[in-house]
N, C-alpha and C. Protein backbone atom coordinates (compact mmCIF):
# COMPACT_ATOMS: atom_id res chain seq x y z
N UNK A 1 112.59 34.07 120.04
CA UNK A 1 113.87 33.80 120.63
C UNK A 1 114.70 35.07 120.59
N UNK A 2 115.52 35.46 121.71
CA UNK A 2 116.33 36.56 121.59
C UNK A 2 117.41 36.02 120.48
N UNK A 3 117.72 37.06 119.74
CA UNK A 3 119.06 36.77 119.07
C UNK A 3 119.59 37.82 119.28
N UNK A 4 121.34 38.36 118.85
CA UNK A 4 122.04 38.97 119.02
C UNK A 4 122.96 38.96 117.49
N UNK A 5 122.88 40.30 116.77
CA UNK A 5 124.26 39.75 115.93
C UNK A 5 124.96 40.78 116.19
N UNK A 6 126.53 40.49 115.30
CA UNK A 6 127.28 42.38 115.29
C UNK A 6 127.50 42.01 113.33
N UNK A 7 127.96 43.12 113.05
CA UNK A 7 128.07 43.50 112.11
C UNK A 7 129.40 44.65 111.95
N UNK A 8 130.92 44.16 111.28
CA UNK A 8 131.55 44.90 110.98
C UNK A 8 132.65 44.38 109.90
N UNK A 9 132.73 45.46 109.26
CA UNK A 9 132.38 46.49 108.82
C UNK A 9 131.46 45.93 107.60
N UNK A 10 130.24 47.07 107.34
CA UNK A 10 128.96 46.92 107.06
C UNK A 10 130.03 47.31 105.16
N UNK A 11 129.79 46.53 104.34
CA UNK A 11 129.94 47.71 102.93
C UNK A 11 129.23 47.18 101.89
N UNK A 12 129.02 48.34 100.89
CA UNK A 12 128.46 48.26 99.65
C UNK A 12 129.32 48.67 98.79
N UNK A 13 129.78 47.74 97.61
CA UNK A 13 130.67 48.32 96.84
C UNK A 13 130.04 47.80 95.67
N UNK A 14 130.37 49.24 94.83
CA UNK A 14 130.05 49.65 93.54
C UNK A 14 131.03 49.66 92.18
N UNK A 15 131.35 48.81 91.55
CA UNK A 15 132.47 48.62 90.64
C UNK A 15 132.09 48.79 89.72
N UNK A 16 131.61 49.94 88.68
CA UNK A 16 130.88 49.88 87.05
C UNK A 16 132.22 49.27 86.63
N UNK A 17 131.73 48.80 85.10
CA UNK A 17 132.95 48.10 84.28
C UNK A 17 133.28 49.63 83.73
N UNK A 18 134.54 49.64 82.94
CA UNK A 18 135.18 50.79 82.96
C UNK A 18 135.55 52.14 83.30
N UNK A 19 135.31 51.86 84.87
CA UNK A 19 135.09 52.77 85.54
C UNK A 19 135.53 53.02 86.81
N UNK A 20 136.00 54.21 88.00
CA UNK A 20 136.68 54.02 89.57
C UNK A 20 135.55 53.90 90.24
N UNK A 21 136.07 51.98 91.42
CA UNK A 21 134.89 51.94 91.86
C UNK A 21 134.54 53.15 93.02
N UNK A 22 132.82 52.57 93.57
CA UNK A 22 132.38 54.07 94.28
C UNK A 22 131.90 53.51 95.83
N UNK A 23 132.19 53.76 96.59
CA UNK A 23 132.00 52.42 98.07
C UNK A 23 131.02 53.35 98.56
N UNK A 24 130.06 52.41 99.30
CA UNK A 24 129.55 53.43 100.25
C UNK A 24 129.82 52.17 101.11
N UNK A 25 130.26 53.11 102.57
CA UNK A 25 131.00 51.96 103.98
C UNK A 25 131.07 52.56 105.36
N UNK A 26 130.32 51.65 105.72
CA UNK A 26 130.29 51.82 107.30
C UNK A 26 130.76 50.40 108.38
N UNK A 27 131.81 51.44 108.46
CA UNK A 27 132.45 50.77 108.68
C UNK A 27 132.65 51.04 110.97
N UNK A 28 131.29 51.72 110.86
CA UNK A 28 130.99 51.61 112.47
C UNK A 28 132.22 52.91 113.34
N UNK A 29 133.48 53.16 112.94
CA UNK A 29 134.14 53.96 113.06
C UNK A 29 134.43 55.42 113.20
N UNK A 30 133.06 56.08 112.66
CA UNK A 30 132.41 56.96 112.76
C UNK A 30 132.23 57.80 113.83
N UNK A 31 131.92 56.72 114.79
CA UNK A 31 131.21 57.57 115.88
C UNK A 31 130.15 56.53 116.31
N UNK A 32 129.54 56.56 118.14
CA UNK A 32 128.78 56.14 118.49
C UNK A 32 127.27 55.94 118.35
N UNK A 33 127.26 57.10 118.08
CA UNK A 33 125.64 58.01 117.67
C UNK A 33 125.45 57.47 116.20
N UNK A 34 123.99 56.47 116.31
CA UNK A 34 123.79 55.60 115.87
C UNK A 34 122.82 57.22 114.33
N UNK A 35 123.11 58.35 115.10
CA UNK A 35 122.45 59.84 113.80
C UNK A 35 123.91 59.54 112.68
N UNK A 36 124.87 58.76 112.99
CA UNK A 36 126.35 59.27 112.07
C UNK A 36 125.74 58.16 110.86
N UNK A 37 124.93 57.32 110.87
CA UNK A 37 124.66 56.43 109.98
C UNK A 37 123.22 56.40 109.50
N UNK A 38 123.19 57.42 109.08
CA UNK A 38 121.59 57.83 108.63
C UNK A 38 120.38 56.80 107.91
N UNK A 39 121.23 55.93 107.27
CA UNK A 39 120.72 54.73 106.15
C UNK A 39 120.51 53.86 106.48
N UNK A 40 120.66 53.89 108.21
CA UNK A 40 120.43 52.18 109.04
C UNK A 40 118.64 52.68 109.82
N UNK A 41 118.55 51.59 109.60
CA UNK A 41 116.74 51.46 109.85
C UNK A 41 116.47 50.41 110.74
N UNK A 42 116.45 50.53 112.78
CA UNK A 42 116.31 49.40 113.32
C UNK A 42 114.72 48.81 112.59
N UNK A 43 114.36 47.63 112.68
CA UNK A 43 113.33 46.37 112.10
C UNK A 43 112.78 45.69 113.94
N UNK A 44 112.05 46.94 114.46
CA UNK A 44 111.89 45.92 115.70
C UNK A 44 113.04 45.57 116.96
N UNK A 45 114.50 46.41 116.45
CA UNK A 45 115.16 45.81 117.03
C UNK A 45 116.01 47.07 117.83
N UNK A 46 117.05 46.53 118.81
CA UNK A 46 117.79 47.38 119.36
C UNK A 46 119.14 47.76 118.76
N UNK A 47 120.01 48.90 118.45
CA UNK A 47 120.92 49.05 117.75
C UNK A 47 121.67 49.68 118.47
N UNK A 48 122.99 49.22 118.42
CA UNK A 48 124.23 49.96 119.04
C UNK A 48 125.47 49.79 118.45
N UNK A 49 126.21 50.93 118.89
CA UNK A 49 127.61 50.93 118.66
C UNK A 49 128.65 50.67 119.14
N UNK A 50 129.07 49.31 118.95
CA UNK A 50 130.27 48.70 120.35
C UNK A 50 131.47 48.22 119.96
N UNK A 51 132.34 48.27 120.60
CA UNK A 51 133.90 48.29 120.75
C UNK A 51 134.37 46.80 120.71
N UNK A 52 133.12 45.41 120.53
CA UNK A 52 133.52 44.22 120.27
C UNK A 52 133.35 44.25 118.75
N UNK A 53 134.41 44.26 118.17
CA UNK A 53 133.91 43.91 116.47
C UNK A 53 134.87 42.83 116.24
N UNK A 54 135.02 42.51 115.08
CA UNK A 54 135.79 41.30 115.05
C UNK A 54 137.52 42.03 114.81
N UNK A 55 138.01 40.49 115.24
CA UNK A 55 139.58 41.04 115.80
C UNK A 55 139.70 42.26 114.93
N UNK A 56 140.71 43.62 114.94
CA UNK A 56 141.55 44.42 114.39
C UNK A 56 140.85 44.87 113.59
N UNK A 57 139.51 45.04 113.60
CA UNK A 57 138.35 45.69 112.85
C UNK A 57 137.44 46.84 113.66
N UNK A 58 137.75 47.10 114.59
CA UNK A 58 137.36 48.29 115.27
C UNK A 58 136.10 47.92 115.47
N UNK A 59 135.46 49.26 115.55
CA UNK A 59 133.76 49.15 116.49
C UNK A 59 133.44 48.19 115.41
N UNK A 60 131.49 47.95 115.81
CA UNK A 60 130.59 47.37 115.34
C UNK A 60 129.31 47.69 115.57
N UNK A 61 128.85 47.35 114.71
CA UNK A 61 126.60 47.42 115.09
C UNK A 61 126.30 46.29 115.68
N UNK A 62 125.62 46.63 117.05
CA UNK A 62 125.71 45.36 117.54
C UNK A 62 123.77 45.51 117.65
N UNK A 63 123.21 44.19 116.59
CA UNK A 63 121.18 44.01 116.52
C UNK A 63 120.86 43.09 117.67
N UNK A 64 120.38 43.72 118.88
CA UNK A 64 119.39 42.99 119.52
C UNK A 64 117.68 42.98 119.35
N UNK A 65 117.40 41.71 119.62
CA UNK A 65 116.32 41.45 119.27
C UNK A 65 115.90 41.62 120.84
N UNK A 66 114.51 42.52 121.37
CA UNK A 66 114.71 42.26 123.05
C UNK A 66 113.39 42.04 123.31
N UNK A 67 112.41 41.18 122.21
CA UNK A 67 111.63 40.63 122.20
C UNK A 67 111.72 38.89 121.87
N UNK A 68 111.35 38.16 122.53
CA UNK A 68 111.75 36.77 121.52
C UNK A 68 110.63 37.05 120.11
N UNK A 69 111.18 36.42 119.40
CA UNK A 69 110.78 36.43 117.86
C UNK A 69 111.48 35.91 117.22
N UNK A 70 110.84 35.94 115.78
CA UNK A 70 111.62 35.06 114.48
C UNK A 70 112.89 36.08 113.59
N UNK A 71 113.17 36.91 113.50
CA UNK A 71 113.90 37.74 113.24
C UNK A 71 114.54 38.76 114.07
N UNK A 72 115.51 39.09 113.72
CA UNK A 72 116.71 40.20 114.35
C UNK A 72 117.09 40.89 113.06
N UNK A 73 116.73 41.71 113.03
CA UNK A 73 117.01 43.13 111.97
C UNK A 73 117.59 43.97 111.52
N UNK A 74 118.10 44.71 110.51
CA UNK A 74 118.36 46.20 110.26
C UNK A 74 118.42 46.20 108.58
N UNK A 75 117.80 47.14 108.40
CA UNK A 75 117.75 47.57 106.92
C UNK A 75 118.69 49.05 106.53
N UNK A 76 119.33 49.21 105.08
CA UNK A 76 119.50 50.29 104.65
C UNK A 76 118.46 50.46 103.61
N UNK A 77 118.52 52.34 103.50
CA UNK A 77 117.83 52.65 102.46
C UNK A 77 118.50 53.72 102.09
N UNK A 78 117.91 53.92 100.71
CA UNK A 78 118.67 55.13 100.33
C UNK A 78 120.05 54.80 99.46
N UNK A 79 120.01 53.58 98.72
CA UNK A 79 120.99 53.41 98.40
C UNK A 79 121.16 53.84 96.75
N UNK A 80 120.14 54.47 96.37
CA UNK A 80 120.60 54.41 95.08
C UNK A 80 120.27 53.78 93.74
N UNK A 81 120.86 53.70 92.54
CA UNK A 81 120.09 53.01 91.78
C UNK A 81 121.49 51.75 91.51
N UNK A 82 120.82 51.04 91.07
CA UNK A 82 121.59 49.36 90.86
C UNK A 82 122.65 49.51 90.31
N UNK A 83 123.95 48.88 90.00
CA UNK A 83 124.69 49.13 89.19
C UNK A 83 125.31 47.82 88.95
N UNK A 84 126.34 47.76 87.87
CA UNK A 84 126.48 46.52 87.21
C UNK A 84 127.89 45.92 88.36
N UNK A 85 127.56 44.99 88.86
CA UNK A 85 128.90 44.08 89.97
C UNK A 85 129.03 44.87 91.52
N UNK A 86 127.58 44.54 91.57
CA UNK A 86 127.35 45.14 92.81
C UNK A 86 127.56 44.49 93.89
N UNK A 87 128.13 44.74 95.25
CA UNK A 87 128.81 43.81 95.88
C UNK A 87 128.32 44.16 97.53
N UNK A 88 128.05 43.28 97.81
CA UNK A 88 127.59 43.71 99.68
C UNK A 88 127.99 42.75 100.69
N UNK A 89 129.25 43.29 101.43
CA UNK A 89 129.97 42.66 102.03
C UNK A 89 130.21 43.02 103.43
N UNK A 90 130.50 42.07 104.13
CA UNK A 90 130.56 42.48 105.16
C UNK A 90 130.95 41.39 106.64
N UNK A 91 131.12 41.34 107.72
CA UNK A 91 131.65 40.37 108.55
C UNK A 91 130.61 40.04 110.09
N UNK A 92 130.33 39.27 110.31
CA UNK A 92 129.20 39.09 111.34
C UNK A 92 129.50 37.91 112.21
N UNK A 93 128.81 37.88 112.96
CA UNK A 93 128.41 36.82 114.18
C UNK A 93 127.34 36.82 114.54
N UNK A 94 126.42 35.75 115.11
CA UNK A 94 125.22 35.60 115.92
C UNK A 94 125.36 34.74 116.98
N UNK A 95 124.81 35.41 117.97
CA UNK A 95 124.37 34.64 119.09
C UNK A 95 122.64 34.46 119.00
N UNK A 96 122.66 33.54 120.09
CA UNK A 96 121.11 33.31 120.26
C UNK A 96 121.50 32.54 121.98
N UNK A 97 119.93 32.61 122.35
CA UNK A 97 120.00 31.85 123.77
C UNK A 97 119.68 30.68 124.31
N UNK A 98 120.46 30.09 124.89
CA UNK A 98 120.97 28.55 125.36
C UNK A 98 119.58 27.85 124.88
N UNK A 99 119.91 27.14 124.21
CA UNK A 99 118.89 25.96 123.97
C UNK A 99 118.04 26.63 122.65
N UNK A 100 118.65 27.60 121.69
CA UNK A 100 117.59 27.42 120.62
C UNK A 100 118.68 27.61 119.34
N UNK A 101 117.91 27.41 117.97
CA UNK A 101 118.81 26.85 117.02
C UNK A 101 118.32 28.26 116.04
N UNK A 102 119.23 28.43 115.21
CA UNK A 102 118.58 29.34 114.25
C UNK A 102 119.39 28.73 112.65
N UNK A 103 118.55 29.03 111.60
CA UNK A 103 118.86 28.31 110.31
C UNK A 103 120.32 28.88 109.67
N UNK A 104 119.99 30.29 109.44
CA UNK A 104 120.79 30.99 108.68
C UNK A 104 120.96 32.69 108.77
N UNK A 105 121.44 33.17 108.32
CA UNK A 105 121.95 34.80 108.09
C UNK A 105 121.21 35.41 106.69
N UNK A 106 119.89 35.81 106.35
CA UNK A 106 119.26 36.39 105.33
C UNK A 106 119.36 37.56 105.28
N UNK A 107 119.60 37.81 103.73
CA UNK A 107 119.75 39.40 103.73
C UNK A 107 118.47 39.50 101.99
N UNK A 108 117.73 40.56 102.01
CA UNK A 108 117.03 40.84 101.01
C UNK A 108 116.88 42.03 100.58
N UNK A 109 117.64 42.06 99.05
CA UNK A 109 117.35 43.22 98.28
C UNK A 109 116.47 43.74 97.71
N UNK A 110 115.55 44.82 98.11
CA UNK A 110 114.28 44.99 97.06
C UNK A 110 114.44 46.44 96.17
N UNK A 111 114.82 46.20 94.95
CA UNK A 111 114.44 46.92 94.31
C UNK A 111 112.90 47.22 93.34
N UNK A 112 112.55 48.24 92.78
CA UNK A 112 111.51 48.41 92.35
C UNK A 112 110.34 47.44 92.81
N UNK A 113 110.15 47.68 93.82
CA UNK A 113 109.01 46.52 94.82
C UNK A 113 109.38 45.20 94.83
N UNK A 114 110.63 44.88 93.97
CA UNK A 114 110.65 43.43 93.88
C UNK A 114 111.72 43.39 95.37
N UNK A 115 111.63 41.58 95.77
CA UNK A 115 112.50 41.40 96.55
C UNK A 115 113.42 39.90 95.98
N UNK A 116 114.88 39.88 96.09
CA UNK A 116 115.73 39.12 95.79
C UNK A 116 116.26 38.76 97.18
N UNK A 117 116.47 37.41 97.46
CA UNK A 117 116.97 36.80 98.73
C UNK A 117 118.28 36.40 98.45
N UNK A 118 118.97 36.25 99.64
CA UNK A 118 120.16 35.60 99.95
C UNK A 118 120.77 35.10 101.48
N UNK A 119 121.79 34.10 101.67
CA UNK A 119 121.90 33.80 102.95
C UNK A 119 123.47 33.58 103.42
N UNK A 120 123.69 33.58 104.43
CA UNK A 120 125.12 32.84 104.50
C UNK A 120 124.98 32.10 105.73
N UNK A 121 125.86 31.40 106.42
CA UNK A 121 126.33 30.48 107.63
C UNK A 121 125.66 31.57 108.42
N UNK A 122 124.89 30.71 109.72
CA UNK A 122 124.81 31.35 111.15
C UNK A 122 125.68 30.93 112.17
N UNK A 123 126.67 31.52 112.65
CA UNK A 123 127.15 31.20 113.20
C UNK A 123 128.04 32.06 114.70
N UNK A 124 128.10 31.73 115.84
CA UNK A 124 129.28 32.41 117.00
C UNK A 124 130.20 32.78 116.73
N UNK A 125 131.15 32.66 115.71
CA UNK A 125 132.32 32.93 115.34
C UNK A 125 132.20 34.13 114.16
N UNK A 126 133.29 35.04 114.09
CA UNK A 126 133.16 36.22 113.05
C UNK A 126 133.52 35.45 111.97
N UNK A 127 132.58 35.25 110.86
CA UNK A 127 132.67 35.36 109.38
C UNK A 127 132.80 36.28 108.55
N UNK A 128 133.07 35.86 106.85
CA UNK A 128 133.34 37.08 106.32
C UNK A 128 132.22 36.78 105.17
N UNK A 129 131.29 37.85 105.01
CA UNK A 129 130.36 37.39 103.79
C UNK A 129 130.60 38.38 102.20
N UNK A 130 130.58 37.69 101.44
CA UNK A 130 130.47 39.08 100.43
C UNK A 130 129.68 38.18 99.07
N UNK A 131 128.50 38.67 98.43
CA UNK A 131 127.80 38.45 97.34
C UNK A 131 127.63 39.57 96.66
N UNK A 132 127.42 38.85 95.13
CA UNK A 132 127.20 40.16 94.39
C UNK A 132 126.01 39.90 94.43
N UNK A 133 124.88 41.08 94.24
CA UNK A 133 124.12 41.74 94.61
C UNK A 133 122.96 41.18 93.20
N UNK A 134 123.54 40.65 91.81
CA UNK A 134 122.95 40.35 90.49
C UNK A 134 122.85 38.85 90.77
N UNK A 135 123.73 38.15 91.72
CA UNK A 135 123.03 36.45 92.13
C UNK A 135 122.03 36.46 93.23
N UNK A 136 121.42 37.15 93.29
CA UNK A 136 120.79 37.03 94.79
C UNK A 136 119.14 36.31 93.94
N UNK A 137 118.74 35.43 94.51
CA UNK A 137 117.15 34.83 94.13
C UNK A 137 115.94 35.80 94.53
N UNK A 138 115.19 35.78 92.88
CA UNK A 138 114.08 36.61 92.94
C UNK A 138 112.96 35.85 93.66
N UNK A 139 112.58 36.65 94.92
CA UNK A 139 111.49 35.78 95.83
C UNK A 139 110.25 36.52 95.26
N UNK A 140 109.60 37.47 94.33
CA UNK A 140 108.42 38.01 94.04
C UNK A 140 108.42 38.14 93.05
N UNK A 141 109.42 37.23 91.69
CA UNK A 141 109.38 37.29 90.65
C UNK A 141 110.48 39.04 90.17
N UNK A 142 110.44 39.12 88.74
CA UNK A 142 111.26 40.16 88.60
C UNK A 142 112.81 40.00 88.27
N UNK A 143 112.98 40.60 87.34
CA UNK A 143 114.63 40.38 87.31
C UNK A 143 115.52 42.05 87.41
N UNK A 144 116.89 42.09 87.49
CA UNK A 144 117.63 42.98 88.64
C UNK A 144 118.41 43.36 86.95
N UNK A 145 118.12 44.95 86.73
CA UNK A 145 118.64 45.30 85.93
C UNK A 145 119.96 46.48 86.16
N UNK A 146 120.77 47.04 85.80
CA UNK A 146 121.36 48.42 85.86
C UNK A 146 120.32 49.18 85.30
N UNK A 147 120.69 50.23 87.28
CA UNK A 147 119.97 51.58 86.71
C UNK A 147 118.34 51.39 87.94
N UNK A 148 118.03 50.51 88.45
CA UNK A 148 116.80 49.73 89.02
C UNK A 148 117.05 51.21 90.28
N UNK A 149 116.42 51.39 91.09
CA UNK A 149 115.95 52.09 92.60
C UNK A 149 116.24 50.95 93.48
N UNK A 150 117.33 51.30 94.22
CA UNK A 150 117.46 50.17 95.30
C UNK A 150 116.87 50.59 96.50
N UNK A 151 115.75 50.58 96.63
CA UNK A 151 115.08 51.13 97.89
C UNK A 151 115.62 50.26 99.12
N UNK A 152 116.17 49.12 98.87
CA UNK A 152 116.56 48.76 100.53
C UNK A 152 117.17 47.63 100.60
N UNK A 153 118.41 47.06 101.33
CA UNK A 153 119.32 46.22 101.92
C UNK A 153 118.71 45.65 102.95
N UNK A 154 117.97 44.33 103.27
CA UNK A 154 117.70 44.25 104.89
C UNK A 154 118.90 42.83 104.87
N UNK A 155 119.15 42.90 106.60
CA UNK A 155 119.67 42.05 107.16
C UNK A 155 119.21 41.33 107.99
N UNK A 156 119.07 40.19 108.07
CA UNK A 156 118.26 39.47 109.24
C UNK A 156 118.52 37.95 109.75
């Protein structure tokens, strides 16, 4: 099935306990040139930079899928190692095409080969999602320490 999402503004925020937090944020604003966001990894899919984001939030990443299929994509990498109240937030919408249904909004963290799942509402309308990053469910076993290799954020 084609799907469509946007994504704005994309963030990762980093709060150690006694400490100034450290954001990394893309917040799509940047610039068009999908080179200004080095850490985004299309999954199969088409990626752009567009001027519909949700109200008074400026641009957005807008994931087409321009194959039908079971997923619509984008991963970061490069993020670093884990840290304690880790937070990944961010605001979205999905479309899909007339007559098909889709479950949910999955996003999966894998550090050190492991992968931890999570989901929110699918929905047409801009939502706002934000989880910390230490509740997310271990799907390959493994538990999420400070200090771990976060090899990758996917969205899907």
């Amino acid at each position: 099935m084609m799907r469509t999402w946007h994504a704005v503004p994309l963030l990762v925020l980093v709060i150690p306990l006694g400490a100034q937090a450290q954001t990394l944020r893309y917040d799509f604003d940047q610039g068009a040139a999908l080179s200004a966001y080095p850490r985004l990894k299309a999954e199969g899919t088409d990626l752009s930079i567009v001027a519909e984001g949700a109200p008074g939030q400026g641009q957005c990443l807008k994931i087409v899928n321009p194959k039908p299929g079971k997923y619509c994509g984008v991963r970061l990498t490069n993020l670093g190692p884990l840290t304690r109240n880790l937070v990944l937030s961010f605001d979205h919408r999905e479309t899909i095409e007339a007559g098909k249904e889709a479950a949910y909004l999955g996003f999966i963290l894998t550090c050190d080969g492991k992968e931890y799942w999570g989901s929110d509402a699918f929905s047409d309308q801009w939502r706002h999602c934000e989880v910390t990053l230490a509740q997310l469910h271990p799907t390959t076993g493994g538990t999420l320490r400070a200090g771990q290799k976060i090899e990758s954020i996917s969205l899907y």
